[in-house]
Structures are given as C-alpha cells and as structure tokens.
Protein backbone atom coordinates (compact mmCIF):
# COMPACT_ATOMS: atom_id res chain seq x y z
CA UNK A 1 70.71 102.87 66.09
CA UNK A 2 70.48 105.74 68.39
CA UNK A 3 68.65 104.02 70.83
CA UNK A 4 71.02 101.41 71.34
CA UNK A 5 73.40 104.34 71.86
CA UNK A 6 71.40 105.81 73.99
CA UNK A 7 70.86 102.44 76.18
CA UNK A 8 75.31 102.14 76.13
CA UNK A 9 75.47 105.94 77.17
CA UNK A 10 72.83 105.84 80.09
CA UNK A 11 73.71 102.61 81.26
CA UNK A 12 77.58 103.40 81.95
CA UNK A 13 76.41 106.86 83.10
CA UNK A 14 74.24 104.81 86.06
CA UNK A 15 76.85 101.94 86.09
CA UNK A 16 79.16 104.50 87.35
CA UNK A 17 77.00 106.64 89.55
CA UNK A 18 75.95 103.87 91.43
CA UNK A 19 79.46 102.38 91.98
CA UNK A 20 80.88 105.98 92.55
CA UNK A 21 77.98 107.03 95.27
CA UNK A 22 78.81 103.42 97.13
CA UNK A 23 82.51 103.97 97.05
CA UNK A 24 81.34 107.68 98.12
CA UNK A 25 80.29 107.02 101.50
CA UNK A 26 82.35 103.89 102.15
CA UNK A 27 85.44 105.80 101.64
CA UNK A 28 84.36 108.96 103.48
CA UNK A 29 83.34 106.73 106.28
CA UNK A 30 86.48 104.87 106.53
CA UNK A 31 88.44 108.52 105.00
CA UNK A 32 90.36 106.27 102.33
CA UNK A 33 91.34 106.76 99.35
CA UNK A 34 88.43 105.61 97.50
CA UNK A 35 86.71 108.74 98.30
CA UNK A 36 88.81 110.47 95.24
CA UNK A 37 88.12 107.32 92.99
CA UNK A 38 84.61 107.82 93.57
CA UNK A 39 84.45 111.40 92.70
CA UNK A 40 86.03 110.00 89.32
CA UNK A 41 83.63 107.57 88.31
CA UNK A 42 80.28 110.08 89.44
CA UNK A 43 82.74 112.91 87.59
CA UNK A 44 82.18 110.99 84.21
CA UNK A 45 78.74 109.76 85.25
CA UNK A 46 77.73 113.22 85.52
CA UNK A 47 79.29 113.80 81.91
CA UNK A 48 77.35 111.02 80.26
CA UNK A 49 74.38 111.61 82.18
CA UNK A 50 74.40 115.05 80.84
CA UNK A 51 74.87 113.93 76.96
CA UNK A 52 71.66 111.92 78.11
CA UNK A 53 69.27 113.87 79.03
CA UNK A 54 70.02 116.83 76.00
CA UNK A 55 68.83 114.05 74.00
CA UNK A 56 65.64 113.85 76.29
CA UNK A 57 64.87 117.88 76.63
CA UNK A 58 66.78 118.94 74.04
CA UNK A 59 64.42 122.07 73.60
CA UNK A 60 64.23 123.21 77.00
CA UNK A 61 66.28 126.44 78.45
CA UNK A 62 67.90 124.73 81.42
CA UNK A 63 69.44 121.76 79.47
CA UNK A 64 72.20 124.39 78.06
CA UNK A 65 73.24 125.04 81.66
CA UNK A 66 77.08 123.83 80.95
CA UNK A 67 78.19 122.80 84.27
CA UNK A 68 81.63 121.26 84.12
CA UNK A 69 82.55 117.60 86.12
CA UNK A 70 85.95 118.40 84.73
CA UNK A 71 87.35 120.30 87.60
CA UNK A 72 85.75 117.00 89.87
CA UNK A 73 87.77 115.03 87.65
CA UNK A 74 90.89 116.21 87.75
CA UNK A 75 92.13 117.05 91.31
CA UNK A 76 89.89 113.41 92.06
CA UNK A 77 92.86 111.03 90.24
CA UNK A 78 95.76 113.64 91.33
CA UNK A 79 94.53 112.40 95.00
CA UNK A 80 93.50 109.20 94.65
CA UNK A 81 96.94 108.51 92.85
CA UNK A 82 98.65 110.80 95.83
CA UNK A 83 96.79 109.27 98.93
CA UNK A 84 96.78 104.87 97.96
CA UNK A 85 101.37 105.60 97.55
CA UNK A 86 101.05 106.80 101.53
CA UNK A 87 103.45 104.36 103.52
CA UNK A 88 100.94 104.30 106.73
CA UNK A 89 96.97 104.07 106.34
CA UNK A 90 96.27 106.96 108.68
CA UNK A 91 93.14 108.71 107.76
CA UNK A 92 93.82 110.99 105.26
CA UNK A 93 92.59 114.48 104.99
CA UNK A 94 89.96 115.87 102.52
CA UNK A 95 91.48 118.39 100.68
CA UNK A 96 88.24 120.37 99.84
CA UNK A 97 90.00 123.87 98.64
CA UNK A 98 91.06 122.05 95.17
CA UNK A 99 87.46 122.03 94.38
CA UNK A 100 86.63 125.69 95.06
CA UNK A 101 86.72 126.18 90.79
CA UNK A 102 84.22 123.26 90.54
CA UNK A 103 81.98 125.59 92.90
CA UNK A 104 82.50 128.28 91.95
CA UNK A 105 82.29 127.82 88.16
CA UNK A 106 79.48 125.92 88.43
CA UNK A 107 77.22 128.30 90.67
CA UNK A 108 78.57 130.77 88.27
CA UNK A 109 76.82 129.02 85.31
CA UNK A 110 73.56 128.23 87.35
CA UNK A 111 73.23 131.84 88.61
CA UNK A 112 73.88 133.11 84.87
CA UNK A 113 71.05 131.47 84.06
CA UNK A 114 68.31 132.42 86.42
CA UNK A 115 69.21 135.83 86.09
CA UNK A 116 69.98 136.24 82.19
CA UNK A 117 67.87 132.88 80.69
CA UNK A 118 65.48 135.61 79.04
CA UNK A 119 67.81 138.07 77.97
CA UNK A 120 68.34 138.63 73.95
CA UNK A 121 71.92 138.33 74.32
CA UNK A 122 71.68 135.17 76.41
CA UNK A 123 73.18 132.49 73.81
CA UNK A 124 76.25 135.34 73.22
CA UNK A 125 76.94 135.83 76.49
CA UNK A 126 77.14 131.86 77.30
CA UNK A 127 78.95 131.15 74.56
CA UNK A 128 81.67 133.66 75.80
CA UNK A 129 81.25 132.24 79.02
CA UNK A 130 81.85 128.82 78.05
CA UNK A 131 84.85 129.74 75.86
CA UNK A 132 86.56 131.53 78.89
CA UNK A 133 85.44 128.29 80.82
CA UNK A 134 86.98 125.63 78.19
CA UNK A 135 90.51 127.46 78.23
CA UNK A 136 90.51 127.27 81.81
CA UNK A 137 89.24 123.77 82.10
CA UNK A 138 92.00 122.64 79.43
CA UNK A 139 95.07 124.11 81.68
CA UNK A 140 93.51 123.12 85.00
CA UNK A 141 93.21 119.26 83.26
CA UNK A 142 97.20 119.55 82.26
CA UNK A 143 98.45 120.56 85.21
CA UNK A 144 96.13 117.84 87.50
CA UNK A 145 97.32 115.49 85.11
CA UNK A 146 100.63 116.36 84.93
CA UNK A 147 101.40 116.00 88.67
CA UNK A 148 99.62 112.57 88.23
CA UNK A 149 102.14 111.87 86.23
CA UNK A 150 104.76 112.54 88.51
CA UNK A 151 103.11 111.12 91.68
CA UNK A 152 102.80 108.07 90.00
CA UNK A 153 106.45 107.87 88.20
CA UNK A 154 107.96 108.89 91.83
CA UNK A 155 106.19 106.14 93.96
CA UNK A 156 106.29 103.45 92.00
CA UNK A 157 107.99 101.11 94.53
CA UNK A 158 105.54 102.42 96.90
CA UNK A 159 101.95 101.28 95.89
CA UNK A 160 100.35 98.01 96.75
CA UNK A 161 100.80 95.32 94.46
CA UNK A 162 98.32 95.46 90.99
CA UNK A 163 97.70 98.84 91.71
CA UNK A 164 100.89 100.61 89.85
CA UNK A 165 100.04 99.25 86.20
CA UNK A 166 96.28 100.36 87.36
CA UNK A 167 97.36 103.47 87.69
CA UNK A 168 99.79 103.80 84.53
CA UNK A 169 96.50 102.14 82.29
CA UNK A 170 94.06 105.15 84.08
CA UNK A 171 97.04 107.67 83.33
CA UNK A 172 96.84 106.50 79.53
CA UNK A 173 92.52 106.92 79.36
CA UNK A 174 92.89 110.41 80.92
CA UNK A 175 95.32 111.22 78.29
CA UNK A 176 93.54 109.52 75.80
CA UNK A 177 90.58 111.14 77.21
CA UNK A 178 92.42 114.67 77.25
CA UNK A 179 93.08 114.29 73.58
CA UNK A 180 89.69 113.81 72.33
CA UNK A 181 88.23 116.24 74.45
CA UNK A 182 90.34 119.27 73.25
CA UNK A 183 89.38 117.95 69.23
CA UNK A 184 85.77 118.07 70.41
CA UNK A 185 86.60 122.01 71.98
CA UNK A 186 88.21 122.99 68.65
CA UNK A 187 85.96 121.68 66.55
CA UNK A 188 83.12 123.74 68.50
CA UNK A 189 85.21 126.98 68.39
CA UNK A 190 86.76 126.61 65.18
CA UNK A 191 84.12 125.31 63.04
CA UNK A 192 80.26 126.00 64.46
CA UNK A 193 80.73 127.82 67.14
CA UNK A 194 79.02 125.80 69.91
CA UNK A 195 75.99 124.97 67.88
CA UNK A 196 77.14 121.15 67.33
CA UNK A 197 74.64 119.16 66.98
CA UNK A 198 74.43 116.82 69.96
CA UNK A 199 74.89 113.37 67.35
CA UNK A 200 78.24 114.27 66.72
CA UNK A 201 79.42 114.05 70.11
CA UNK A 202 78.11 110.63 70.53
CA UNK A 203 81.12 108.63 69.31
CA UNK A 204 82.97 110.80 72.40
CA UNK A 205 80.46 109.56 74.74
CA UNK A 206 80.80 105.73 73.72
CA UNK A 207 84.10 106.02 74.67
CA UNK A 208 83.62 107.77 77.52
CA UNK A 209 81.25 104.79 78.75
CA UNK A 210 83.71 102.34 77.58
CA UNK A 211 86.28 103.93 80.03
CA UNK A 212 83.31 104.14 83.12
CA UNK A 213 82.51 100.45 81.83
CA UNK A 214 86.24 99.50 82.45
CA UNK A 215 87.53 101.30 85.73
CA UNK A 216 83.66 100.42 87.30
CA UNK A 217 84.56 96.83 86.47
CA UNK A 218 88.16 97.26 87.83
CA UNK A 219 86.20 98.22 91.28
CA UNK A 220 84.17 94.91 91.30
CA UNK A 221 86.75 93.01 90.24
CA UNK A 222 89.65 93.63 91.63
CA UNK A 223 88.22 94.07 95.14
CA UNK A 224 91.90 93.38 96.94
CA UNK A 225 93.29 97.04 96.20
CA UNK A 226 90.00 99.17 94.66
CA UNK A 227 87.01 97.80 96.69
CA UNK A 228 87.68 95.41 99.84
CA UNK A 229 86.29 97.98 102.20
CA UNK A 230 85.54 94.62 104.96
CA UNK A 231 89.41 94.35 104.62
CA UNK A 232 90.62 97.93 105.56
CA UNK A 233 87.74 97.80 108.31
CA UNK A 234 89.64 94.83 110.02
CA UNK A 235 93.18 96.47 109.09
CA UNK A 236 92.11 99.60 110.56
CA UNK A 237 90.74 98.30 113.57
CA UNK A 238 93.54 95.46 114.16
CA UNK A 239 95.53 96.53 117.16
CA UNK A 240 98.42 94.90 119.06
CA UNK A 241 99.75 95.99 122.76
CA UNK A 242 102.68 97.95 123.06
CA UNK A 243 104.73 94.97 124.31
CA UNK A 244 103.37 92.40 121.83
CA UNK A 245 104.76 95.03 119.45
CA UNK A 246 107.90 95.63 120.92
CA UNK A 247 108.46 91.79 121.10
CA UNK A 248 107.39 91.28 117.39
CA UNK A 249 109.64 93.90 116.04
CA UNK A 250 112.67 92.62 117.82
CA UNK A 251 111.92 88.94 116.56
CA UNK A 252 111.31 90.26 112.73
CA UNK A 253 114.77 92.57 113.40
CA UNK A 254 116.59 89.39 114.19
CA UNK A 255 115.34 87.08 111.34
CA UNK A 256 115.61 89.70 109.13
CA UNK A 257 119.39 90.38 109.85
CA UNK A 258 120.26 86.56 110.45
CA UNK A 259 118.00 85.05 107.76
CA UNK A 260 117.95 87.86 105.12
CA UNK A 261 114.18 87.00 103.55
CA UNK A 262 114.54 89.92 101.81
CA UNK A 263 116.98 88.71 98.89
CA UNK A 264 114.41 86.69 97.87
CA UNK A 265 112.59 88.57 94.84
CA UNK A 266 108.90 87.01 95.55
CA UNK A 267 109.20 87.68 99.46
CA UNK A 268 105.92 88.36 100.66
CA UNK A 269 103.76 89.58 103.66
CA UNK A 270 102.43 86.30 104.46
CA UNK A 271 105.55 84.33 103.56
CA UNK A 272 107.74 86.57 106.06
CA UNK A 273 104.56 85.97 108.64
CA UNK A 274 104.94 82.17 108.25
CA UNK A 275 108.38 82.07 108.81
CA UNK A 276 108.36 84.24 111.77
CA UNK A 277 105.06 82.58 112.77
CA UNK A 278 103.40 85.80 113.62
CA UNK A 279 99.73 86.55 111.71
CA UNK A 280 100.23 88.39 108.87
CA UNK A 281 98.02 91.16 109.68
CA UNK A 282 100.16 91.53 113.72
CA UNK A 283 103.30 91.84 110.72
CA UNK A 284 101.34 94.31 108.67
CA UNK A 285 100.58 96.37 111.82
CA UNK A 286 103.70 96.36 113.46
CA UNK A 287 105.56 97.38 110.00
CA UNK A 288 103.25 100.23 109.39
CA UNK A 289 102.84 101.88 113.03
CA UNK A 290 105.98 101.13 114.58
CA UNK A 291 108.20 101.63 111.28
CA UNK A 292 105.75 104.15 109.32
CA UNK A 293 106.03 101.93 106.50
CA UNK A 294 104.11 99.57 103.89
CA UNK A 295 105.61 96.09 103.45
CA UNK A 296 107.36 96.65 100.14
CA UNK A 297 108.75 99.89 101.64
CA UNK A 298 109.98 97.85 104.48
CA UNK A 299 111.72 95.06 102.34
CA UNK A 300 112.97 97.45 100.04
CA UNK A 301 114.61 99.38 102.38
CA UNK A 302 116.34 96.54 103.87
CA UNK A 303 117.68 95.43 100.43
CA UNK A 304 119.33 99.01 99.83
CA UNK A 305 120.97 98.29 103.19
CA UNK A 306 122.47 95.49 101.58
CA UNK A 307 123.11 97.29 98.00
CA UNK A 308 125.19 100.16 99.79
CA UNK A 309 127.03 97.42 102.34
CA UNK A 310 128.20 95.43 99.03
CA UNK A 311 129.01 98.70 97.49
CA UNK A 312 131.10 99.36 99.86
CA UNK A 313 133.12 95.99 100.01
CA UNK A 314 135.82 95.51 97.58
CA UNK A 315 135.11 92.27 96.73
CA UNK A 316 131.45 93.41 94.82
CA UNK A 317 134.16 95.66 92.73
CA UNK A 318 133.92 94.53 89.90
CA UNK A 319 129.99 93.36 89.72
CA UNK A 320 127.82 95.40 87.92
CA UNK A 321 125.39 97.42 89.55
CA UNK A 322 122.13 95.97 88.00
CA UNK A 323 123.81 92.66 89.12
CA UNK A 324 124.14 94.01 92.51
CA UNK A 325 120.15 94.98 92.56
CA UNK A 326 118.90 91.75 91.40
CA UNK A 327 120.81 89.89 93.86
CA UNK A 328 119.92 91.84 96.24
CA UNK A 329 116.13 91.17 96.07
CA UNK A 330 114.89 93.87 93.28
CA UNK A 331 113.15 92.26 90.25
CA UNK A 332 113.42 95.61 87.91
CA UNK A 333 115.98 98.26 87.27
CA UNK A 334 113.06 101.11 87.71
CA UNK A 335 112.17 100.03 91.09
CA UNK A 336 116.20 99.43 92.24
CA UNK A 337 116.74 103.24 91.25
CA UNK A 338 113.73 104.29 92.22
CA UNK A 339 113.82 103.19 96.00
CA UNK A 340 117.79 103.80 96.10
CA UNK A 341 117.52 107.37 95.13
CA UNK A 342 114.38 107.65 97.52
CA UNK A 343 116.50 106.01 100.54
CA UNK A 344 119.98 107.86 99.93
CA UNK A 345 119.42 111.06 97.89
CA UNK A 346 121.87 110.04 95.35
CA UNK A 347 121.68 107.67 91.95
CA UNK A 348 123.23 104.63 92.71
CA UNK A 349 125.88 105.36 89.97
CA UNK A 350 126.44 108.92 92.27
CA UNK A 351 126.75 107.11 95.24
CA UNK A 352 129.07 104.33 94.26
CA UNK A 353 131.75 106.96 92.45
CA UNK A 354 131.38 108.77 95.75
C-alpha cells in the first residue's frame, strides 16, 4: 500500500519538476509570465520530493533540515496572477526581493545545521526554530494569497480568454491547500510536538500530487494561454512599420466607429481581422503597441464609450442599466461593472445619477 503511495507521491513530485524546470527557462528566456508558474509547480515538487526521500533516509541527520518551498510558493501565484492581467506583453521584470525570506530562511536552516547538528540541544532548538518559522510562513501565505485574491477579482475583464476561471480554480487549491496545511501545523504543535510520524502526512501529500497532477496537466493541455511558448516567440517578434501601423489604426478607427463590431457579444480577434482584412496578429500588434492594450481591453473600452453616450441620451431613460450593458456588447454584469468602474472611476449607478 505504501509503495503505491510512494510511486503517486514521487511521480507528481518529478511530473512537476520536470514541467516547472522547462517552463523555468522558457519563460526566463522569453521573461513571461510562466517564469512565476514554474516556480509554483517546482515549489510543490520540492514539497513532495521532500515527503519522499524522509521515507528513503528517514534515519539520517540531514533529512530533518526543514527548508520551506512555501515562501517560493506564495509570491510565485501573486505574480504569475499579477503579470498574465498586463494589457501589453512587454517583458516583465523579475521581482527577486519578494524572495529574500525564501533565502534567507532557508540558509538559516542549512547553516543551523552544520554548525549545531551535534549539539545535545539540537532537536529543541529546531523545533523552536521551526515553530517561529511556521507562524511566519502561515501570515506570509495569507497575505500572498490575499492580494491574489484581489489581483484576480480586479482584472477580471483583463485576462486572456480560459485563463480567468484558471485562475479562480488555482485560487480555490491554494485555499484548499492553505486549510489543510495549517490542520497539519496544529496538529504537530498541539498534539506531538513535531515528532509526527511521517505516515500521517501522507494523505496531505496525495493531495498535494493530485493538485501538481492537475495544474501540470493544465500546462500540456491547455497550451493556448499556459504553454504555447512558439506562439509568444512569433507575437513577440511580429513587427509592423510605423506607417503600416498608422494606416491600420486609422482603418480599424473607422470600422469601428461606422460598423460598431463591438456590440456584438462573441466579437473576436480574428473575426474583427477578417472583416477589416488585416492578419490577425498585424491587429493584435497594432492594438497592443500603439493603444497599450489587449484585445478585450480594446473592445471593452469601446463598448463603455457607447454605455456612457446612451447614458447620456434621454431616449435610453428609461432602460435599465444591465439592459444597457448587454446591448452594448458585455455578456455578464461582473465584467460590465468591472471595466466601467476601471474606465470612469465611478459605478455605473454613480455615474448615471451624476
């Protein structure tokens, strides 16, 4: 029984190292924000592969060296949430000073040992160490997760299509993941005082390789938004002269005032291309260099144009709001007052009383 448990743990911790290191260097390469979903999945690799080999060497010194992937974790999905809602795909910046706790903590715990591994106190002192380090670990967690939260709530409207229920399903197995963790931590403290013996944390780490099993699969499958690094290659690299632009903007300015595409709720990227007969990728670039915008940005924006010009005619009086939205273009109340209170400031209920 164990040894099938064993197989499920180590195979989900190497499933995910293996994914994470290749998403590693693609993403640094091309700076994207894979980078910080590949410090996830070798974050909870790491975990597993830990659980893995106290099983192997359970009676050796250095296998109680408790080096925490948590503070990898954490500040990883805060970005990786943060950096795919940007509007323009400019390189983004690796913010390496929100992982000074994972260094430091962690060369903390590795130079406690060399120095104190034969000391008579050792097991005391660690066990105060780790305490310290589990209270710590447990607020730094919230907060990352917290403003997670919020980055995700707040750019809903913003993030490429699929990726927004993505994230709210990831947001779900942190919490999830958040909750069983801190049993685990009381149990320990509350009950045998970090001398658990490692077969009770193995229903933990089943789960945990469930969840590396599911967002590893996510990257493989769902290559359009997680793994299609050929794609952001040619996106990246896709360049149009400053008069081809110029011309291309002016032609989608026109349609887009004289045809208003947007009002349509399934508008897309390549439909707006195809009527404009442009390539959808000249569109895409045009649209994010020259207006600093993703497409849904773009439409969206047009379609609160066209929500505050109705407001502001008599004859929409007596429509309701919602009505307004959906005839406008918007498909969900959430993303209407999400993108109008982005746009204007105000609520649309604020700005119509106004």
């Amino acid at each position: 029984m164990y040894n099938i448990i064993n197989f499920v743990i180590s195979f989900g911790a190497m499933q995910g190292l293996i994914i994470g290191i290749f998403l590693l260097i693609k993403g640094y390469k091309l700076r994207q924000e894979n980078f910080y979903l590949a410090l996830i999945l070798i974050g909870f690799a790491a975990i597993l592969g830990r659980v893995v080999i106290l099983g192997f060497y359970e009676n050796h010194s250095w296998v109680f060296i408790n080096l925490n992937f948590i503070l990898l974790i954490s500040p990883a999905f805060y970005f990786y949430a943060k950096e795919s809602s940007r509007s323009t795909k400019t390189p983004l910046k690796i913010n390496y000073l929100h992982y000074l706790p994972l260094l430091i903590i962690n060369s903390g715990y590795l130079l406690f040992h060399v120095f104190l591994k034969n000391s008579v106190h050792y097991r005391t002192y660690l066990i105060n160490i780790i305490k310290v380090n589990d209270g710590f670990s447990i607020i730094y967690f919230s907060i990352y997760l917290y403003l997670t939260y919020k980055i995700i709530r707040a750019h809903k409207s913003t993030y490429a299509e699929g990726l927004y229920p993505l994230l709210k399903k990831l947001t779900f197995i942190f919490i999830g993941f958040f909750v069983i963790w801190l049993v685990y931590i009381l149990a320990e403290l509350v009950y045998y005082n970090y001398s658990m013996e490692l077969i009770y944390y193995y229903p933990m780490m089943l789960i945990l390789a469930v969840m590396l099993y599911y967002m590893s699969l996510k990257v493989i499958i769902n290559d359009r938004f997680l793994f299609d690094i050929k794609e952001m290659t040619k996106r990246k690299t896709f360049i149009l002269e400053e008069e081809d632009s110029k011309n291309l903007l002016n032609t989608l300015t026109i349609f887009m005032n004289e045809k208003k595409p947007f009002l349509e709720g399934d508008i897309s990227l390549i439909t707006l291309a195809s009527s404009i007969e442009v390539n959808p990728k000249a569109l895409s670039y045009v649209i994010n260099e020259h207006m600093h915008k993703n497409f849904n940005q773009y439409i969206n924006d047009w379609r609160i144009e066209e929500v505050k010009k109705r407001l502001n005619d008599k004859k929409y009086s007596n429509l309701k709001m919602l009505t307004i939205a959906f005839d406008c273009g918007f498909n969900s109340k959430s993303t209407f007052n999400l993108a109008f209170k982005k746009a204007t400031g105000l609520s649309p209920s604020e700005y119509r009383s106004k």
